[in-house]
Protein backbone atom coordinates (compact mmCIF):
# COMPACT_ATOMS: atom_id res chain seq x y z
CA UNK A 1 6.98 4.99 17.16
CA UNK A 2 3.71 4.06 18.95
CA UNK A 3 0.44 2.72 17.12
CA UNK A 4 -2.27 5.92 16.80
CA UNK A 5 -5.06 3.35 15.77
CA UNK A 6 -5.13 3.79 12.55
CA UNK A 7 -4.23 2.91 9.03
CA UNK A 8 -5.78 4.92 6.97
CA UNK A 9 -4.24 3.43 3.59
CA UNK A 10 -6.54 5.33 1.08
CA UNK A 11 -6.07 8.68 2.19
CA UNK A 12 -2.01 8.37 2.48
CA UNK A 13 -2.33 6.89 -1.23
CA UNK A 14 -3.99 9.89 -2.45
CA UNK A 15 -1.63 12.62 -0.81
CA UNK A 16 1.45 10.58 -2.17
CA UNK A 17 -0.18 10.32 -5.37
CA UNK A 18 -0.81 13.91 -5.90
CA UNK A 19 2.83 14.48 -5.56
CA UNK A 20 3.70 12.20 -7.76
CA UNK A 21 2.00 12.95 -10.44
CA UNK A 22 4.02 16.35 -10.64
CA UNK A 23 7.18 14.28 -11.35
CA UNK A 24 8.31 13.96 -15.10
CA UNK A 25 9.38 10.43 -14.62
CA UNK A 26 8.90 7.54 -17.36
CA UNK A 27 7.87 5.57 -14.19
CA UNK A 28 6.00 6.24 -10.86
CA UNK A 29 6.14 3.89 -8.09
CA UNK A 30 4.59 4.23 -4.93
CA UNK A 31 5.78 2.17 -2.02
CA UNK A 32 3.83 1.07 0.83
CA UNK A 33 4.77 -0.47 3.83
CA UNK A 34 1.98 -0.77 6.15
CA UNK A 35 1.89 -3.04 9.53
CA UNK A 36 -1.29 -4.13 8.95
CA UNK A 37 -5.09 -4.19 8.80
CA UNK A 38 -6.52 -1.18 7.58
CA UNK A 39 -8.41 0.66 10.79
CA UNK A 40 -9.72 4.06 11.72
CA UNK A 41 -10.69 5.10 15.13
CA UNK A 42 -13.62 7.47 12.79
CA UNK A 43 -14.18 4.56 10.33
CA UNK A 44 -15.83 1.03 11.92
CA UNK A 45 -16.27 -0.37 8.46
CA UNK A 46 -13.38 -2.25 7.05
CA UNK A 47 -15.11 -3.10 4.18
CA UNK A 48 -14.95 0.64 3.75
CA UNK A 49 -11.78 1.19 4.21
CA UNK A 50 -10.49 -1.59 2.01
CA UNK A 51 -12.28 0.19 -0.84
CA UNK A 52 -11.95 3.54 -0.39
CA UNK A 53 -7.84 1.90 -0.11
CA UNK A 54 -8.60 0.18 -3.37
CA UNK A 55 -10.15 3.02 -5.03
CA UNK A 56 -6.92 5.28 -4.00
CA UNK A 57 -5.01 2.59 -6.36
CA UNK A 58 -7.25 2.73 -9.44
CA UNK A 59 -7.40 6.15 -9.28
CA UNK A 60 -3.35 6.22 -8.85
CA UNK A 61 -3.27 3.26 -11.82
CA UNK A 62 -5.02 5.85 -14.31
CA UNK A 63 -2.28 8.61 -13.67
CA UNK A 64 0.48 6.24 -14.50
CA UNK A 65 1.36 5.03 -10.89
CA UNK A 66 2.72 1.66 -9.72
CA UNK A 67 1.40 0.85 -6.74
CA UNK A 68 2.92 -1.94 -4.32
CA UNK A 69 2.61 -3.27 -0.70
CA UNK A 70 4.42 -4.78 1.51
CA UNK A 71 2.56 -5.82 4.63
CA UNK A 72 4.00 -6.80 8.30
CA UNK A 73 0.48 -8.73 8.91
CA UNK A 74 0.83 -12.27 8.81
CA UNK A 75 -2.76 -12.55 7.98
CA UNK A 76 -2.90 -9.90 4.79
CA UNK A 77 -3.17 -12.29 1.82
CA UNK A 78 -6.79 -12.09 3.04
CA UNK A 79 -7.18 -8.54 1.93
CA UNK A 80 -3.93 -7.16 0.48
CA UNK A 81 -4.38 -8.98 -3.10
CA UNK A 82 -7.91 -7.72 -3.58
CA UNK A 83 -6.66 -4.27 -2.73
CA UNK A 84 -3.69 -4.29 -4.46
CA UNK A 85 -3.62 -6.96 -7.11
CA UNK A 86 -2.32 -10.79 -6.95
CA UNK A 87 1.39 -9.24 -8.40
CA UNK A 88 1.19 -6.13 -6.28
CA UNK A 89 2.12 -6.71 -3.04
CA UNK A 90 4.43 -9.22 -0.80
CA UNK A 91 3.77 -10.34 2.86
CA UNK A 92 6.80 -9.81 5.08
CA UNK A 93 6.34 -12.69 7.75
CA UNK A 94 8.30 -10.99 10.42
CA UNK A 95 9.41 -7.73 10.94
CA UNK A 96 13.24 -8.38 11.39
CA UNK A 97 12.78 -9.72 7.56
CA UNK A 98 11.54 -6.27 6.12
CA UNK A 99 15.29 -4.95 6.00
CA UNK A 100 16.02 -7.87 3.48
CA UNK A 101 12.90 -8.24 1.74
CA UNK A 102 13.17 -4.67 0.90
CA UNK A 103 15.56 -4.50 -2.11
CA UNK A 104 13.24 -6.83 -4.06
CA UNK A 105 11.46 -4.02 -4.92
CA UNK A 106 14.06 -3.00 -8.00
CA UNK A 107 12.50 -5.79 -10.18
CA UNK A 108 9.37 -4.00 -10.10
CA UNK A 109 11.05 -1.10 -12.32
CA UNK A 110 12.78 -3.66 -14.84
């Protein structure tokens, strides 16, 4: 996979959400992995796009879905636990790490 210049968080949210919601589950989770800051070769803003990103997980909050993030950026404490929430997310410090960082995602559904 090459890098297309974007990371356009909000809008994947959304689109994952709507399916979501159509799933009779007592729980809804909705995993993101994302390798970093949130960009858009349309969008220059990233104040924008961190809210319209945080907006896309209120909106998924109300319908009863778990959001969580795991970032690749080193840097994303900056802006992932304002998106996200402080309990919401985990920085993955290198990328060889994700494979083993990845199962801690089961205690979110205990």
């Amino acid at each position: 996979m090459t890098g297309q210049l974007s990371t356009r968080m909000g809008a994947a949210i959304r689109h994952a959400s709507h399916f979501l919601k159509m799933q009779h589950s007592a729980m809804k989770l909705l995993f993101v992995i994302t390798d970093g800051e949130l960009a858009d070769v349309d969008v220059r803003d990233p104040q924008y796009l961190r809210f319209d990103t945080k907006k896309a997980v209120e909106e998924a909050g109300r319908s009863g879905i778990l959001t969580f993030c795991k970032s690749l950026d080193s840097h994303a404490d900056q802006y992932v636990s304002r998106i996200f929430g402080m309990r919401n997310y985990m920085v993955v410090d290198h990328v060889m790490r994700l494979p083993e960082r990845l199962p801690l995602y089961a205690g979110l559904t205990r």
